[in-house]
C-alpha atoms as a PDB file:
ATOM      1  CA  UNK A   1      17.437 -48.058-107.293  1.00  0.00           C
ATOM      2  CA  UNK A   2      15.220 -45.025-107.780  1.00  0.00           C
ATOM      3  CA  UNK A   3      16.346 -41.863-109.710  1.00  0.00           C
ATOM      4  CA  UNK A   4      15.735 -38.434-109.659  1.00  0.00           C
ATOM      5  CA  UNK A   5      13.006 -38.311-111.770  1.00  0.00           C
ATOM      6  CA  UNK A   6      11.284 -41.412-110.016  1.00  0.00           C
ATOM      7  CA  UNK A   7      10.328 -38.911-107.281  1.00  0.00           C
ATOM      8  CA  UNK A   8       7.912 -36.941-110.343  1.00  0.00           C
ATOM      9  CA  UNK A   9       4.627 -37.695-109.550  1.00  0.00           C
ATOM     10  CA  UNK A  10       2.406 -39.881-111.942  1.00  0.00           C
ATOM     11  CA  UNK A  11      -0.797 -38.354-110.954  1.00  0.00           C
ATOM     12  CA  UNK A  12      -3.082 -37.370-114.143  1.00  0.00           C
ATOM     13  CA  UNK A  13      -5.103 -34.445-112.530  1.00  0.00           C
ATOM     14  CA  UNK A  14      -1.022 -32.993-111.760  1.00  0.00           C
ATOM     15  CA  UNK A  15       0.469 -32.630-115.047  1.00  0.00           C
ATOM     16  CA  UNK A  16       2.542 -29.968-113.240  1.00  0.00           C
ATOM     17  CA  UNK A  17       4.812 -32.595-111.261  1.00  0.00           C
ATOM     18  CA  UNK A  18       5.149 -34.839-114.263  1.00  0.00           C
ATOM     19  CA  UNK A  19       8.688 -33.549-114.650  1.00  0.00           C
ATOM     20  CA  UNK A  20      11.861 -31.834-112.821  1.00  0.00           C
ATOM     21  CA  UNK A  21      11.698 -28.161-112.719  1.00  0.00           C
ATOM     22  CA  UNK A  22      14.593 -25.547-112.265  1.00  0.00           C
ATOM     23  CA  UNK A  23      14.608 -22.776-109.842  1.00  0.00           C
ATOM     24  CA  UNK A  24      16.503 -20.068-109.040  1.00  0.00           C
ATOM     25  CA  UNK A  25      17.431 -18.421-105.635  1.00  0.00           C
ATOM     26  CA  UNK A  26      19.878 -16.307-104.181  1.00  0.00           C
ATOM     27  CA  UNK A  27      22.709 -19.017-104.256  1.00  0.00           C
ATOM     28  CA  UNK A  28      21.998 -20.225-107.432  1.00  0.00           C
ATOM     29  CA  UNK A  29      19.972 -23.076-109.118  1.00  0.00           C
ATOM     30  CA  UNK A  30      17.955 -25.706-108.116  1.00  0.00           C
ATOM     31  CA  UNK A  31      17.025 -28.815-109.461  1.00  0.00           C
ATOM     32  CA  UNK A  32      13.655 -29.897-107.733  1.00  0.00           C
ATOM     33  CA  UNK A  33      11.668 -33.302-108.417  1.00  0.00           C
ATOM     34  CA  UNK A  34       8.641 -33.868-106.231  1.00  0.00           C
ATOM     35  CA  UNK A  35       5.577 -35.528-106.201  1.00  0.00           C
ATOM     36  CA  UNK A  36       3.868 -33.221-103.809  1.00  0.00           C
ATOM     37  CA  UNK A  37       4.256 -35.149-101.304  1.00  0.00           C
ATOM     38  CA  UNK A  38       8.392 -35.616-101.065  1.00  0.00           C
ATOM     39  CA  UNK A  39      11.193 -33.629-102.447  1.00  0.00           C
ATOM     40  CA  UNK A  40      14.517 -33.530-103.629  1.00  0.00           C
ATOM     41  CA  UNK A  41      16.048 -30.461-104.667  1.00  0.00           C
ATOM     42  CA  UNK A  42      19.894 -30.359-106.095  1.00  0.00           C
ATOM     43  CA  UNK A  43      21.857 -27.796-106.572  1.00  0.00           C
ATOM     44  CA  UNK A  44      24.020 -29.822-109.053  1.00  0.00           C
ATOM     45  CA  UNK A  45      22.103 -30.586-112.154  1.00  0.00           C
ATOM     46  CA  UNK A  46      21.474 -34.087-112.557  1.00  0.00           C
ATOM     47  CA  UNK A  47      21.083 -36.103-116.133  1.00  0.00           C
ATOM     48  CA  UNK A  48      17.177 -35.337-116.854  1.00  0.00           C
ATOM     49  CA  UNK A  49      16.223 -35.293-120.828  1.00  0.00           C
ATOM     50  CA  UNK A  50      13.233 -32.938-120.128  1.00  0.00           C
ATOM     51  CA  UNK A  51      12.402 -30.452-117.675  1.00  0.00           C
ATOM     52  CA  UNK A  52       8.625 -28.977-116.555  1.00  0.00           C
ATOM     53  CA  UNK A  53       7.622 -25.752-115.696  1.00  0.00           C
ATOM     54  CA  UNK A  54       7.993 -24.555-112.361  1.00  0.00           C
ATOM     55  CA  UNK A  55       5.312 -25.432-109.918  1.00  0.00           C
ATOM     56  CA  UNK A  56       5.281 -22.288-108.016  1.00  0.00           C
ATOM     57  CA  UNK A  57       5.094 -23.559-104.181  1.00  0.00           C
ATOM     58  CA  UNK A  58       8.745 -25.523-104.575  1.00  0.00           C
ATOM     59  CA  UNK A  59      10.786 -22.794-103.310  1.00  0.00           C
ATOM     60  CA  UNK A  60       8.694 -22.222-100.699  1.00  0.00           C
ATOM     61  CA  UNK A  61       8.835 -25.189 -99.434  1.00  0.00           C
ATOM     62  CA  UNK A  62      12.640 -25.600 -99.877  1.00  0.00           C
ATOM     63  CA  UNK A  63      13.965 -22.162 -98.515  1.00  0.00           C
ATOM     64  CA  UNK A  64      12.841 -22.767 -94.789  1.00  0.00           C
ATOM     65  CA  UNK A  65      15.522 -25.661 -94.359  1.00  0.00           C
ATOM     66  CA  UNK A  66      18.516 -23.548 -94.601  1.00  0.00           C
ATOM     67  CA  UNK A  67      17.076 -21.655 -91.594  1.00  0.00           C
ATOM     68  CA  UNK A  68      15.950 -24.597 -89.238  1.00  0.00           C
ATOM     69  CA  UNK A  69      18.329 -26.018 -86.625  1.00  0.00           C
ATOM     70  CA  UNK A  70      19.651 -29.219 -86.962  1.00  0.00           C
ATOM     71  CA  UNK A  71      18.360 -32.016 -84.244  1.00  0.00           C
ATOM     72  CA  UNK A  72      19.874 -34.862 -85.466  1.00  0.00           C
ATOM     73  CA  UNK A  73      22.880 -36.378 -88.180  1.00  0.00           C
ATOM     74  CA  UNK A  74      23.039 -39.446 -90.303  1.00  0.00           C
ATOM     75  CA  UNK A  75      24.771 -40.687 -93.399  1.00  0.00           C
ATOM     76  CA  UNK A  76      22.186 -41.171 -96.242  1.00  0.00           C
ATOM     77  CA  UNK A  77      23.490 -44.730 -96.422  1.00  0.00           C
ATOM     78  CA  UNK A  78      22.523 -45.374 -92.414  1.00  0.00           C
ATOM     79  CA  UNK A  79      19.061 -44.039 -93.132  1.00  0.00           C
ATOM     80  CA  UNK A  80      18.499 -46.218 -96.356  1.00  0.00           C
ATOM     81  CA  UNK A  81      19.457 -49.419 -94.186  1.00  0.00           C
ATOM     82  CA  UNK A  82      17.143 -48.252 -91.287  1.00  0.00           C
ATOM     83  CA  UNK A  83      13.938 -47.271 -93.720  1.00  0.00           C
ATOM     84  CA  UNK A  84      14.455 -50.734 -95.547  1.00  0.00           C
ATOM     85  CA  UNK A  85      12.969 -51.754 -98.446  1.00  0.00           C
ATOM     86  CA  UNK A  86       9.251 -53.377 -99.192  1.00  0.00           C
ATOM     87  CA  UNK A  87       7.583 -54.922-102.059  1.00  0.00           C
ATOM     88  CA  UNK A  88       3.918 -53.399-101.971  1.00  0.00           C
ATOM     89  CA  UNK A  89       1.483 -56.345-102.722  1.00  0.00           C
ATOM     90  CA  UNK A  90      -2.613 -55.938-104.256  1.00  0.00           C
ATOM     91  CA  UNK A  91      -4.449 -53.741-101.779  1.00  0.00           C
ATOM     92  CA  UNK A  92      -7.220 -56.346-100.834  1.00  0.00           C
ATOM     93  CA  UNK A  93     -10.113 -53.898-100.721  1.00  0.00           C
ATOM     94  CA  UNK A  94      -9.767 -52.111-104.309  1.00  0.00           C
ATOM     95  CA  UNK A  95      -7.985 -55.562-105.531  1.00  0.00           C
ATOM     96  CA  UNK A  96      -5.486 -53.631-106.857  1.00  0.00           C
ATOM     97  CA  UNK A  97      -7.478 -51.497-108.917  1.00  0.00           C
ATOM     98  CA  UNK A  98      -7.012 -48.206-107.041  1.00  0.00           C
ATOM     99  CA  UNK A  99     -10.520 -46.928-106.880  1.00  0.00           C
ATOM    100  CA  UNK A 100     -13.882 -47.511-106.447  1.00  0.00           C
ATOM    101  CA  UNK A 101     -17.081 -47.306-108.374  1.00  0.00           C
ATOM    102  CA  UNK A 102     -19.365 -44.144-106.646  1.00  0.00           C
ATOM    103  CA  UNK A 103     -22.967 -42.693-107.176  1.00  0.00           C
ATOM    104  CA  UNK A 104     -22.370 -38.904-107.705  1.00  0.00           C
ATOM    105  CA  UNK A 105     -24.779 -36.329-106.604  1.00  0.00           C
ATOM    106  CA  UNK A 106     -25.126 -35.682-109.922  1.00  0.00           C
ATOM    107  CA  UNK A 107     -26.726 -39.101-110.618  1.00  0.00           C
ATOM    108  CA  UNK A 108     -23.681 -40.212-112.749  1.00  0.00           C
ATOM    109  CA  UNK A 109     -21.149 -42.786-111.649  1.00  0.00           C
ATOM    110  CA  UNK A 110     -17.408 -41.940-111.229  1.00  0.00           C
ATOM    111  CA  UNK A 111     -14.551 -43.757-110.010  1.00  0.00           C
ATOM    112  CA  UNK A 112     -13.267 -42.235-106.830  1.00  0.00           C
ATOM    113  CA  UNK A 113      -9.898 -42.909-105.265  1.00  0.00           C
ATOM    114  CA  UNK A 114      -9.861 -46.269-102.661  1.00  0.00           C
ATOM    115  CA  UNK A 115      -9.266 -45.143 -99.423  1.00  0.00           C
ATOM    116  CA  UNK A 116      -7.455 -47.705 -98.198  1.00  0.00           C
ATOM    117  CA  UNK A 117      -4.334 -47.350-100.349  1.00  0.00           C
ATOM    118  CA  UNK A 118      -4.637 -43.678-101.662  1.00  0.00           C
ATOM    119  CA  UNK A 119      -5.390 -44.513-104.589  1.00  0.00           C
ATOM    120  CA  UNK A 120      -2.362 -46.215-105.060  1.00  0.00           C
ATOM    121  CA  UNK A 121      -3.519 -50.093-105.939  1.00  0.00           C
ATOM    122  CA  UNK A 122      -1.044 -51.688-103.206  1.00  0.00           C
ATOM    123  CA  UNK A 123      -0.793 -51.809 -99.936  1.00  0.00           C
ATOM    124  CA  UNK A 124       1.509 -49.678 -98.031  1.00  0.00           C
ATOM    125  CA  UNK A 125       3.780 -50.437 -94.959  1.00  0.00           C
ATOM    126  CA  UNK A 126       3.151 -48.102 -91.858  1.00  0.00           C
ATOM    127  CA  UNK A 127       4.747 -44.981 -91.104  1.00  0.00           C
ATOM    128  CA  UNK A 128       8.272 -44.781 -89.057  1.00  0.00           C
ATOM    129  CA  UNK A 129       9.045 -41.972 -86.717  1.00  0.00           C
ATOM    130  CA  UNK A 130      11.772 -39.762 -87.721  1.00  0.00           C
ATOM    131  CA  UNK A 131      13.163 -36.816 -85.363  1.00  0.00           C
ATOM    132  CA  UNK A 132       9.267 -37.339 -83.517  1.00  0.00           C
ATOM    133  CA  UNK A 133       7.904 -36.966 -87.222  1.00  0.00           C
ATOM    134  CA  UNK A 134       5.870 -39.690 -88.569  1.00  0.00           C
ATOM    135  CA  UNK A 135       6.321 -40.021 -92.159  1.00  0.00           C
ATOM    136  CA  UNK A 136       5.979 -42.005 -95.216  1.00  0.00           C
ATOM    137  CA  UNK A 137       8.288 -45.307 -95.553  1.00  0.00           C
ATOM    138  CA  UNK A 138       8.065 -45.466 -99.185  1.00  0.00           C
ATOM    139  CA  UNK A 139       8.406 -41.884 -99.960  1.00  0.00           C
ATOM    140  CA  UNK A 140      11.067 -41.509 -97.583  1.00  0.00           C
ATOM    141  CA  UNK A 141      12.719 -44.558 -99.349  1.00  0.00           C
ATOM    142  CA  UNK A 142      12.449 -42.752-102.515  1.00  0.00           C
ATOM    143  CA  UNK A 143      13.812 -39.660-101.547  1.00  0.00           C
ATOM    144  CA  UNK A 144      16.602 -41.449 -99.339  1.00  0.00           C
ATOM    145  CA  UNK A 145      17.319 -43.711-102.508  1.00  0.00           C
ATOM    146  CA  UNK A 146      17.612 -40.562-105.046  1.00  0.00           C
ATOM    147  CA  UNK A 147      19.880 -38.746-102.548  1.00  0.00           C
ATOM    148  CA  UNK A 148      23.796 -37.965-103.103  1.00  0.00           C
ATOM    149  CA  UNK A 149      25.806 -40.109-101.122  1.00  0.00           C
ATOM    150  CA  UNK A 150      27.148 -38.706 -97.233  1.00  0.00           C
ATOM    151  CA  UNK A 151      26.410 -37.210 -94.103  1.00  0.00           C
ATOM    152  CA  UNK A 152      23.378 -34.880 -93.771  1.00  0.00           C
ATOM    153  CA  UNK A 153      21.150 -33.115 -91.094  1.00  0.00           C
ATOM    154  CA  UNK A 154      17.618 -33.425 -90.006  1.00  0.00           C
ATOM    155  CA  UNK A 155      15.364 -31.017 -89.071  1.00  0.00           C
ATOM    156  CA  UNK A 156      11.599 -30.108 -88.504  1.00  0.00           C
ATOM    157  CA  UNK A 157       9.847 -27.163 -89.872  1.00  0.00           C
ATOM    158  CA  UNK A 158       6.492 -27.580 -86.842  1.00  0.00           C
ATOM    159  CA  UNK A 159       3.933 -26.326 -89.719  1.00  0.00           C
ATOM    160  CA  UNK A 160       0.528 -27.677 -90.149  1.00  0.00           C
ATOM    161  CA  UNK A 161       1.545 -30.958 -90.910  1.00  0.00           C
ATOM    162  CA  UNK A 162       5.276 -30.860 -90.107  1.00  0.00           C
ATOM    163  CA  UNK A 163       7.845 -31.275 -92.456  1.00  0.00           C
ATOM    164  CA  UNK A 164      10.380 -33.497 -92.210  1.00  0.00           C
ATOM    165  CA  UNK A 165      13.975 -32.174 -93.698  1.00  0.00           C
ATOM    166  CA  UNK A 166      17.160 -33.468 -94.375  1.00  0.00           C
ATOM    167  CA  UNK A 167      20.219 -31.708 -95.737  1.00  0.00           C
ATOM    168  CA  UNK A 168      23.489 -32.697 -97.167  1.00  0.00           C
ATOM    169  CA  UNK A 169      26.326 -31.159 -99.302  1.00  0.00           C
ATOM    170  CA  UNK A 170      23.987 -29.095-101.937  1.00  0.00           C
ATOM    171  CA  UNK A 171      20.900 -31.337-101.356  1.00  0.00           C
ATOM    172  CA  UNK A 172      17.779 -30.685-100.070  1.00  0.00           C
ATOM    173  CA  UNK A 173      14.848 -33.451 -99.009  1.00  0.00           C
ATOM    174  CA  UNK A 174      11.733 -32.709 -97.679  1.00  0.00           C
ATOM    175  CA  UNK A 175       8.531 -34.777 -96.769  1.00  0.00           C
ATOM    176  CA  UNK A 176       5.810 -34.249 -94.915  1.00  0.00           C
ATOM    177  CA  UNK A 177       4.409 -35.904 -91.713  1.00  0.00           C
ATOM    178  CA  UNK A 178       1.491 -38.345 -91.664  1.00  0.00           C
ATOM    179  CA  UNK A 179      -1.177 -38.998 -89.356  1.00  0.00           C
ATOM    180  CA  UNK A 180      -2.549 -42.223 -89.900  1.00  0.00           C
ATOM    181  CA  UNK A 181      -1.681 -45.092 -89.326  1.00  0.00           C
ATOM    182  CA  UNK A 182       0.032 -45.835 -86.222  1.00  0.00           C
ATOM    183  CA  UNK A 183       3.756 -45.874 -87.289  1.00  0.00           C
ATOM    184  CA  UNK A 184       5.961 -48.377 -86.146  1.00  0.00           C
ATOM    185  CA  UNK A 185       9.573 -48.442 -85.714  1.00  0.00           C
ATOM    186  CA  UNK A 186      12.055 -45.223 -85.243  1.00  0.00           C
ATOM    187  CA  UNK A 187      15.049 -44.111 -87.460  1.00  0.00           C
ATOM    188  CA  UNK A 188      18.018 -44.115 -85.214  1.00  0.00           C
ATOM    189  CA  UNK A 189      19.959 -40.853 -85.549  1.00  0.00           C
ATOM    190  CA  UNK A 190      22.758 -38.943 -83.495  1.00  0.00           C
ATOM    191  CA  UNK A 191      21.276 -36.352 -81.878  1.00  0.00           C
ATOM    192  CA  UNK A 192      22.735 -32.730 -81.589  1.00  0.00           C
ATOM    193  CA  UNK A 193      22.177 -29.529 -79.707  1.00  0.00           C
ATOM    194  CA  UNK A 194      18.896 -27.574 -81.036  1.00  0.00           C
ATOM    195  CA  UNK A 195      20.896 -24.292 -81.788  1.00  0.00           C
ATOM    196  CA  UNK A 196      23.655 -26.312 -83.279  1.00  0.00           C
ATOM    197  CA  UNK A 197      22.913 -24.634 -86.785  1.00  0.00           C
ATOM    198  CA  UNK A 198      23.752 -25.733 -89.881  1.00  0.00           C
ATOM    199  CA  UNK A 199      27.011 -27.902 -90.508  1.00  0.00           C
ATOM    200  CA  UNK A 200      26.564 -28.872 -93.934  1.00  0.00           C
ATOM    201  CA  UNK A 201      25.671 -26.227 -97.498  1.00  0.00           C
ATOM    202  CA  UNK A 202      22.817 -27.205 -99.683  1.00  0.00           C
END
């Protein structure tokens, strides 16, 4: 099962997201691992040996879901069984190597990231709609499989791309929407009322 810090990115060129980072708001401290692409913010401070600095656009991102209305509930264990898991396998057009040799304008040759699996090496499953949001399987996995235990609420901040949020007892996840490929398969959830409001505290 993944951990908090398994949601730190392991991108060179972001040596920013290679750790957690602490932040501190109105109601107290968070505890935010992301990958800049899905987040998990806690406000009980998990078991981390190190900590980064703070990559300024977190709390940005994180203070708009204690705003939003809630349009749906789950359990975090419902979601996990409806996400699934999946075992990536060798993307067939970088054969696993996760880029591709390129000409530069500059007449030298670089490596550039393989299109076909960001980068990445494997292939990924499609996207699954969440709350009309299509978003990432695997990072949604991630983030679902990092999660404290219970209920939580779903919402969607309708930015440019959306963001997908979820919300439980002193938790905050967030991932964004993507736009390619065609997803396939929905997350089941209980609807609610849009101006429902908040039920649970992050």
């Amino acid at each position: 099962m993944n951990t908090f810090t398994d949601l730190c990115s392991h991108d060179p060129d972001r040596p920013g997201l290679w750790r957690p980072a602490i932040f501190r708001d109105a109601g107290g401290e968070w505890y935010i691992a992301t990958d800049g692409r899905a987040l998990l913010a806690l406000r009980d401070k998990p078991a981390v040996a190190e900590w980064g600095d703070n990559p300024p656009e977190c709390l940005r991102i994180v203070a708009p879901a204690l705003a939003l209305p809630t349009l749906a509930t789950s359990t975090v264990a419902d979601l996990r069984r409806q996400v699934g898991g999946y075992t990536p396998t060798e993307c067939p057009r970088c054969n696993g190597r996760g880029n591709h040799p390129c000409t530069c304008k500059c007449g030298n040759s670089h490596d550039r990231p393989c299109g076909t699996c960001d980068g990445t090496g494997t292939t990924r499953p499609a996207p699954i709609l969440c709350c009309g949001v299509p978003v990432d399987r695997l990072l949604l996995a991630a983030l679902l499989a990092a999660a404290p235990e219970g209920r939580c609420e779903l919402a969607v901040a309708k930015a440019t791309p959306r963001m997908l949020y979820l919300r439980g007892e002193r938790w905050i996840g967030v991932t964004a929407e993507v736009r390619e490929p065609i997803p396939e398969g929905e997350i089941r959830v209980e609807e609610t009322e849009r101006d429902a409001g908040k039920k649970v505290t992050p």
